[in-house]
C-alpha atoms as a PDB file:
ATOM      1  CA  UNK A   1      70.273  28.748 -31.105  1.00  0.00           C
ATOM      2  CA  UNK A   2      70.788  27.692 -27.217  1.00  0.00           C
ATOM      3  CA  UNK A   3      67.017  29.535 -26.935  1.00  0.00           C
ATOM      4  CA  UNK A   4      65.668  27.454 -29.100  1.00  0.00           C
ATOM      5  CA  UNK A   5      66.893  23.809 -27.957  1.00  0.00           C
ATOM      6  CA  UNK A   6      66.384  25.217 -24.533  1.00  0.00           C
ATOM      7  CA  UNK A   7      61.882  25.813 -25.568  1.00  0.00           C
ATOM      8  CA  UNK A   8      62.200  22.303 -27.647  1.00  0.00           C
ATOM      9  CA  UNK A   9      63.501  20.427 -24.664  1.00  0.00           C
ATOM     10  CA  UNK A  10      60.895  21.845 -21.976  1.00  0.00           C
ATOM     11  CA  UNK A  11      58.506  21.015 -25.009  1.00  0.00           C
ATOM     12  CA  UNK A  12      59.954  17.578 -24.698  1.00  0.00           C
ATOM     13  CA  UNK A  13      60.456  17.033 -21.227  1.00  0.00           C
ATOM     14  CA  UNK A  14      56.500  18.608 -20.859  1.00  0.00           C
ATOM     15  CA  UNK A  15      55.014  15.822 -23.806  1.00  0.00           C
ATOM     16  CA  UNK A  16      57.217  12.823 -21.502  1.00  0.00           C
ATOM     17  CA  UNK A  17      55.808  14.362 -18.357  1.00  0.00           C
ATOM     18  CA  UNK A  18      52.323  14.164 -19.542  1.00  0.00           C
ATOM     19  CA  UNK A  19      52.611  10.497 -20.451  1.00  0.00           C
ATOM     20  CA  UNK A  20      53.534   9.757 -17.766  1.00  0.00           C
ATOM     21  CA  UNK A  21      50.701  10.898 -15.816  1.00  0.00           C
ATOM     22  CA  UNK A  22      48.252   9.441 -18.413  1.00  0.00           C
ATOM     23  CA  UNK A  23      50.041   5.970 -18.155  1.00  0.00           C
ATOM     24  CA  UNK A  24      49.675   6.197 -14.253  1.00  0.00           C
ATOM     25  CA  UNK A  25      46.127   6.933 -14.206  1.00  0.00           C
ATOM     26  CA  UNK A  26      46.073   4.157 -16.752  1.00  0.00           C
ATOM     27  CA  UNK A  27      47.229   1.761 -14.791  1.00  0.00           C
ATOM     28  CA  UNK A  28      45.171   3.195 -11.368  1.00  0.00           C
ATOM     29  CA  UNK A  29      42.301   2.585 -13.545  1.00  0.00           C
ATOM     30  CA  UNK A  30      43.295  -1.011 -14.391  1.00  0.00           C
ATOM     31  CA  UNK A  31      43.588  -1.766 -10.854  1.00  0.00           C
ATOM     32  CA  UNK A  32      40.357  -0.051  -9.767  1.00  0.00           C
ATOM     33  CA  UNK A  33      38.595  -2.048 -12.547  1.00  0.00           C
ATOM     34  CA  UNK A  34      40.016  -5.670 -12.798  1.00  0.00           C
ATOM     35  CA  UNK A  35      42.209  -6.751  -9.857  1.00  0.00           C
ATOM     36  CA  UNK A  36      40.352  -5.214  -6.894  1.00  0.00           C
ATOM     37  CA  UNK A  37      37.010  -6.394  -7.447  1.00  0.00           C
ATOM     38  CA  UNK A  38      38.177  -9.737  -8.255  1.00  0.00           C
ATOM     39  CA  UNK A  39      40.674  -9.745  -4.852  1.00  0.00           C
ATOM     40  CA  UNK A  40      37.746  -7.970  -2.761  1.00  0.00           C
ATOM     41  CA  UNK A  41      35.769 -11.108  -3.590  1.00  0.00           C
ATOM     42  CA  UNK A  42      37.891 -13.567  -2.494  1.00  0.00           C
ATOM     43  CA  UNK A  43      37.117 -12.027   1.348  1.00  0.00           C
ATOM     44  CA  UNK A  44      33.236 -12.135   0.649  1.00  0.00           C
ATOM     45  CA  UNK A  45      31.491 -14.699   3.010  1.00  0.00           C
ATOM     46  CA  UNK A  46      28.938 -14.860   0.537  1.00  0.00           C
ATOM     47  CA  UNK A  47      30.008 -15.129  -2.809  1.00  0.00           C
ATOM     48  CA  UNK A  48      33.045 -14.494  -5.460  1.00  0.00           C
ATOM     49  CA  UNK A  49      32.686 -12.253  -8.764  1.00  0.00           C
ATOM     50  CA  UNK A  50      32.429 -14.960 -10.766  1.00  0.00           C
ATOM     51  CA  UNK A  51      30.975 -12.721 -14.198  1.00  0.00           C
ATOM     52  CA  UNK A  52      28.373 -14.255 -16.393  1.00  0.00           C
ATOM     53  CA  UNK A  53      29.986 -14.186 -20.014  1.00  0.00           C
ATOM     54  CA  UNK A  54      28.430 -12.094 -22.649  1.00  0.00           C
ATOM     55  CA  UNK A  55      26.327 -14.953 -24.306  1.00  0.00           C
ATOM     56  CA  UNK A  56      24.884 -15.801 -21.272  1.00  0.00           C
ATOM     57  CA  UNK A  57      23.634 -12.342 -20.599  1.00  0.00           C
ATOM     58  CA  UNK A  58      22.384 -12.164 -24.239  1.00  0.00           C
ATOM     59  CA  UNK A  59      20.511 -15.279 -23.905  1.00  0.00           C
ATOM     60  CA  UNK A  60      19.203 -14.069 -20.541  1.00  0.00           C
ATOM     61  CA  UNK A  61      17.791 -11.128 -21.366  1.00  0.00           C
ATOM     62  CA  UNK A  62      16.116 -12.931 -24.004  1.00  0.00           C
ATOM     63  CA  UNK A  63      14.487 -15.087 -22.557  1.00  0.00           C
ATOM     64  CA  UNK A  64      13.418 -12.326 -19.934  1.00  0.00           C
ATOM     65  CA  UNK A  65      11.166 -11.323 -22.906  1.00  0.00           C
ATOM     66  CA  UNK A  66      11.708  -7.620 -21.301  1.00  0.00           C
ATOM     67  CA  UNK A  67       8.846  -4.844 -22.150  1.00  0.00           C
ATOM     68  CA  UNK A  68      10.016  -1.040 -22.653  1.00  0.00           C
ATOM     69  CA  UNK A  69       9.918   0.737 -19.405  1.00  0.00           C
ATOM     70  CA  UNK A  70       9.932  -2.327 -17.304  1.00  0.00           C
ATOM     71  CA  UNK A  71      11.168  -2.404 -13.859  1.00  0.00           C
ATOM     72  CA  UNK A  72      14.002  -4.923 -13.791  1.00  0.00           C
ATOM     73  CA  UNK A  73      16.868  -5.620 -10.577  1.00  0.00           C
ATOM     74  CA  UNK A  74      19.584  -7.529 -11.155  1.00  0.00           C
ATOM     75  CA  UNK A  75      20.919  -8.535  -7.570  1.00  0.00           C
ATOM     76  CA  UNK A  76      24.316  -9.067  -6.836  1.00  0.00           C
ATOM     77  CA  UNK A  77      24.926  -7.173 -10.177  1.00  0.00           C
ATOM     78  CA  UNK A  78      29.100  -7.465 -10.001  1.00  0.00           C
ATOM     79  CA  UNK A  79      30.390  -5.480 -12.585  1.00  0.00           C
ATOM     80  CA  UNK A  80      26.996  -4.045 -13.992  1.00  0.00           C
ATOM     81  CA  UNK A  81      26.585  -6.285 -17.814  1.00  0.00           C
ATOM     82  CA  UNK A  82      22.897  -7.228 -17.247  1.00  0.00           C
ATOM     83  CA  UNK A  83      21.930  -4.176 -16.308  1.00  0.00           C
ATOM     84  CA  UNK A  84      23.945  -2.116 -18.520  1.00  0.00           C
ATOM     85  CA  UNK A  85      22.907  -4.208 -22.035  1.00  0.00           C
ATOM     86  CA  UNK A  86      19.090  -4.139 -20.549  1.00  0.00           C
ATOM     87  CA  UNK A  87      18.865  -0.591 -20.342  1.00  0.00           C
ATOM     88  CA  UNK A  88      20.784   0.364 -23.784  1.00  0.00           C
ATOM     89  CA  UNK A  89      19.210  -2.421 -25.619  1.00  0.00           C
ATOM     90  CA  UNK A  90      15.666  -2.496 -24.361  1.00  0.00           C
ATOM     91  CA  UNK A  91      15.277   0.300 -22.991  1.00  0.00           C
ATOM     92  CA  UNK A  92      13.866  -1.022 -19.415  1.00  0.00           C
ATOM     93  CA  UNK A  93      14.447   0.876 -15.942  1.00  0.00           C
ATOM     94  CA  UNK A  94      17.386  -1.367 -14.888  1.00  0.00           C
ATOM     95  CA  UNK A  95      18.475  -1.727 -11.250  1.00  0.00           C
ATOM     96  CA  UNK A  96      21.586  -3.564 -10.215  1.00  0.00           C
ATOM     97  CA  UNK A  97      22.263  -3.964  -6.539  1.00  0.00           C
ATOM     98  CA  UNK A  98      25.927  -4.671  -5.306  1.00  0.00           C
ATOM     99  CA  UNK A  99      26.455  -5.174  -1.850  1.00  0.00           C
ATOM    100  CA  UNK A 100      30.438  -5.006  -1.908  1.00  0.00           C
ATOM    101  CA  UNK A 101      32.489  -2.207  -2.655  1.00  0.00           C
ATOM    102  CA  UNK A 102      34.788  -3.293  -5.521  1.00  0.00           C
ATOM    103  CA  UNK A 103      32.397  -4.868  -7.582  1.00  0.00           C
ATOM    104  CA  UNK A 104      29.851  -1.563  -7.149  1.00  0.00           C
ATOM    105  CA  UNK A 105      32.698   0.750  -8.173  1.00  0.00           C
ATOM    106  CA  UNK A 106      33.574  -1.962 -11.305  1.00  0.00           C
ATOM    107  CA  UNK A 107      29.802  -1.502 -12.084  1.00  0.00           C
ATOM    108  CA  UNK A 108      29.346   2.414 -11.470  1.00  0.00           C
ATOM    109  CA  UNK A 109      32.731   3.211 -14.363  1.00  0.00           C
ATOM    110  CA  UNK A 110      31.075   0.308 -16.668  1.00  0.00           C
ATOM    111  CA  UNK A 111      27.806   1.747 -16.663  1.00  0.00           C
ATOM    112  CA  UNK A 112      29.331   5.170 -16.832  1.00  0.00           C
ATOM    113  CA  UNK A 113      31.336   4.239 -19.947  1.00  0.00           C
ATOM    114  CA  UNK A 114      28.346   2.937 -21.532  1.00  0.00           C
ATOM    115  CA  UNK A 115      26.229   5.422 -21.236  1.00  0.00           C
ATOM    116  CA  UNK A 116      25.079   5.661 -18.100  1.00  0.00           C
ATOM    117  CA  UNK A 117      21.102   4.442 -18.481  1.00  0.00           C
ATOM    118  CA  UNK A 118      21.355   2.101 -15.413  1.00  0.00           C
ATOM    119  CA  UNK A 119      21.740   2.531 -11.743  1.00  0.00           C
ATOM    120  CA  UNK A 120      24.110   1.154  -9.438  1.00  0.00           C
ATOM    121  CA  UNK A 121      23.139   0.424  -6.016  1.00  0.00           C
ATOM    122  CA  UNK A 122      25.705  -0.473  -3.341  1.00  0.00           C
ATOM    123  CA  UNK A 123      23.644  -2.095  -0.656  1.00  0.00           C
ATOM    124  CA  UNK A 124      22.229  -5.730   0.456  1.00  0.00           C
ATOM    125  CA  UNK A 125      19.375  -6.615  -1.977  1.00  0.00           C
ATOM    126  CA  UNK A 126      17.778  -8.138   1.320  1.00  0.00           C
ATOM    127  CA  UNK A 127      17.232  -4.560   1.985  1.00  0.00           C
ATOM    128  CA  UNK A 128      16.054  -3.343  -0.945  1.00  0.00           C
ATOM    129  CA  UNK A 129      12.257  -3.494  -1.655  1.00  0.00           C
ATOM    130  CA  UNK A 130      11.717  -5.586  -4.543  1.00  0.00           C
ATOM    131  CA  UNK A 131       7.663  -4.997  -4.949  1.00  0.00           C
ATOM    132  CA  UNK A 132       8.078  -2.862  -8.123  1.00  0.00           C
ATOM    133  CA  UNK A 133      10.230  -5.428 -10.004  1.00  0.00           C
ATOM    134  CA  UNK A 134       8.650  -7.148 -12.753  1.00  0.00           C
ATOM    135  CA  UNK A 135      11.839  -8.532 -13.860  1.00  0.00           C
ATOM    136  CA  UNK A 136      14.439 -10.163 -11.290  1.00  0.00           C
ATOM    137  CA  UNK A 137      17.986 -11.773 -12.292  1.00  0.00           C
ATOM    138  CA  UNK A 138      20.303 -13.172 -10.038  1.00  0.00           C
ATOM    139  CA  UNK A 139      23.387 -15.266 -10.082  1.00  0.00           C
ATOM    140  CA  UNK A 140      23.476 -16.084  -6.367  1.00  0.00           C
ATOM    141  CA  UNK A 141      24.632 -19.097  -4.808  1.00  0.00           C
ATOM    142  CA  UNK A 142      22.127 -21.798  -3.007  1.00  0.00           C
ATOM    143  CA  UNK A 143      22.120 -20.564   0.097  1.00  0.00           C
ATOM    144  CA  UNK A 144      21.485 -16.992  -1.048  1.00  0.00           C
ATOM    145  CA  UNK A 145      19.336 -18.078  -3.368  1.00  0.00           C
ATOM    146  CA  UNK A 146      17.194 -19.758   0.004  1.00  0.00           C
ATOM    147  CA  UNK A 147      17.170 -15.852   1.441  1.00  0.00           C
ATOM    148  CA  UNK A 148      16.094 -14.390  -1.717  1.00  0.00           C
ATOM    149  CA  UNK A 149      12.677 -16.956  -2.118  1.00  0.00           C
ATOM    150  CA  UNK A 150      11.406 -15.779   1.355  1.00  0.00           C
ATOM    151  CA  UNK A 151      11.899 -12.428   0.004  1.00  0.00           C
ATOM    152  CA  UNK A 152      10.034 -12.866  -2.923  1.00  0.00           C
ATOM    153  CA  UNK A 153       7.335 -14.818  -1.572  1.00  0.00           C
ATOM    154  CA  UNK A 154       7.142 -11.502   0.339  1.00  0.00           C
ATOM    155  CA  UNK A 155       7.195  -9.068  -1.637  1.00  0.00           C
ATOM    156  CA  UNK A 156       6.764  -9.908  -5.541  1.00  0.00           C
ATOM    157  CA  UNK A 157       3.564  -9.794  -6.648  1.00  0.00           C
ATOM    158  CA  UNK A 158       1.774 -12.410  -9.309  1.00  0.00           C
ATOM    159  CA  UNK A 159       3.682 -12.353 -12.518  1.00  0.00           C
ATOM    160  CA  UNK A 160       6.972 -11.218 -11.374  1.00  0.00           C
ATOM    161  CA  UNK A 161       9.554 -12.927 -13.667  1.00  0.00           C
ATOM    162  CA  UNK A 162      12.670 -14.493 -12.024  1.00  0.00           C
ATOM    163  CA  UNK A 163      16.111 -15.388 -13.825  1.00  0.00           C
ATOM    164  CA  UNK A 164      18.349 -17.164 -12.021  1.00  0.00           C
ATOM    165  CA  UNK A 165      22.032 -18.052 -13.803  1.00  0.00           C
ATOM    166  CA  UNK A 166      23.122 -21.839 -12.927  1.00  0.00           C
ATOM    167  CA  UNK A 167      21.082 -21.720  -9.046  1.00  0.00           C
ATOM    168  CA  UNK A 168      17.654 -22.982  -9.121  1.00  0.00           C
ATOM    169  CA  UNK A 169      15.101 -21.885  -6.266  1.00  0.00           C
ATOM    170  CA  UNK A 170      14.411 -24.821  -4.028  1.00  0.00           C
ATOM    171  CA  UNK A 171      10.865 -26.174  -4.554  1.00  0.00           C
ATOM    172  CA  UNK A 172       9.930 -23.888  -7.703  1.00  0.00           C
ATOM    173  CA  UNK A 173       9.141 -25.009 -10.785  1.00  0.00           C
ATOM    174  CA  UNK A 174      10.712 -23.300 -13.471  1.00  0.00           C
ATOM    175  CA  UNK A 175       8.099 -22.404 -16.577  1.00  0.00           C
ATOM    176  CA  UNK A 176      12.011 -22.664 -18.559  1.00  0.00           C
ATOM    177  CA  UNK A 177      15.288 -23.315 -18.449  1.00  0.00           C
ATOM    178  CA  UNK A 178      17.558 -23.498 -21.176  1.00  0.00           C
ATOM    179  CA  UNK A 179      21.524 -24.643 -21.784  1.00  0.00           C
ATOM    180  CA  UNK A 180      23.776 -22.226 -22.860  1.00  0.00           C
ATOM    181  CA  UNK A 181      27.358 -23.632 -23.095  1.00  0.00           C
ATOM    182  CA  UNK A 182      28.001 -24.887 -19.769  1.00  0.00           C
ATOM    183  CA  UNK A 183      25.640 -22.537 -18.127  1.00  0.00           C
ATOM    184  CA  UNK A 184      21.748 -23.075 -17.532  1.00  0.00           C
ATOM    185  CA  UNK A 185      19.577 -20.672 -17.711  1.00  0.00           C
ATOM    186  CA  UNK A 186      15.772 -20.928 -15.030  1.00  0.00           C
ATOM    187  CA  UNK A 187      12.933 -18.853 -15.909  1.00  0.00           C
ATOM    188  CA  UNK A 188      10.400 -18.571 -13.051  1.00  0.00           C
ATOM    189  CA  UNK A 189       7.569 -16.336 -12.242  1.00  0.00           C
ATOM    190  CA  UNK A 190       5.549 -15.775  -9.366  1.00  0.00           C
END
């Protein structure tokens, strides 16, 4: 009888021991996920994680009027949502580009999670060559948003669709832009 509570309580004591571990990594994965990228942007120079809600990127990519096997960036892509819903939903070669870490890694499990269809870049998009990009989007704040129309005026050819989330591009015209809540929405093209 002592054998047999004995097995039952390493049984025991071996199910407890294993959630624990689970909750752990659990909660290392809650960190990695929600509270570092959000405290990592507080000590950006450049810009918070400030993530566009889900209607937003809906309405977005909508207006985007995206084509199968398009080229699209997003740039400063925090946690990965535009370019994870335009690859699984339409099926477009989706680029985001993340310059800081915690936001990337937010973006690289998201995208993993979902399927994996987009990449995840961790650099500056002012280093990335945006020439094949038919589609950009881009939540960026004015001053960023002053560094990316150089950059496009360099490199984008005719046609080249720009989104831009709440931040229009000084002296453009957009062809659209459309409320959404409390966001707006500008559609421009090159």
């Amino acid at each position: 009888m002592e054998k047999f509570i004995k097995s039952d309580m390493n049984y025991l004591l071996g199910i407890v021991t294993l959630f624990c571990l689970f909750l752990l990594l659990f909660l290392i994965f809650i960190i990695l996920t929600i509270l570092f990228p959000l405290v990592s942007s507080f000590f950006s120079k450049e810009a918070p994680f400030v993530p566009t809600s889900m209607k937003v990127v809906r309405e977005m990519l909508k207006i985007a009027s995206l084509k199968e096997g398009e080229r699209v960036y997003d740039l400063g892509c925090g946690d990965g949502r535009i370019v994870i819903e335009a690859a699984r939903h339409y099926k477009v070669k989706a680029i985001g580009v993340e310059k800081f870490f915690g936001t990337w890694l937010l973006a690289k499990l998201r995208n993993f999670f979902y399927g994996g269809k987009a990449i995840i870049l961790r650099d500056d998009f002012r280093r990335i060559n945006l020439s094949s990009a038919q589609t950009i989007f881009c939540y960026l704040l004015p001053e960023i948003m002053a560094d990316l129309e150089k950059k496009i005026k360099k490199e984008c050819f005719p046609g080249t669709k720009i989104i831009s989330h709440d931040f229009k591009i000084k002296d453009w015209q957009p062809e659209k832009i459309k409320k959404v809540g409390h966001s707006t929405i500008y559609l421009y093209r090159v």
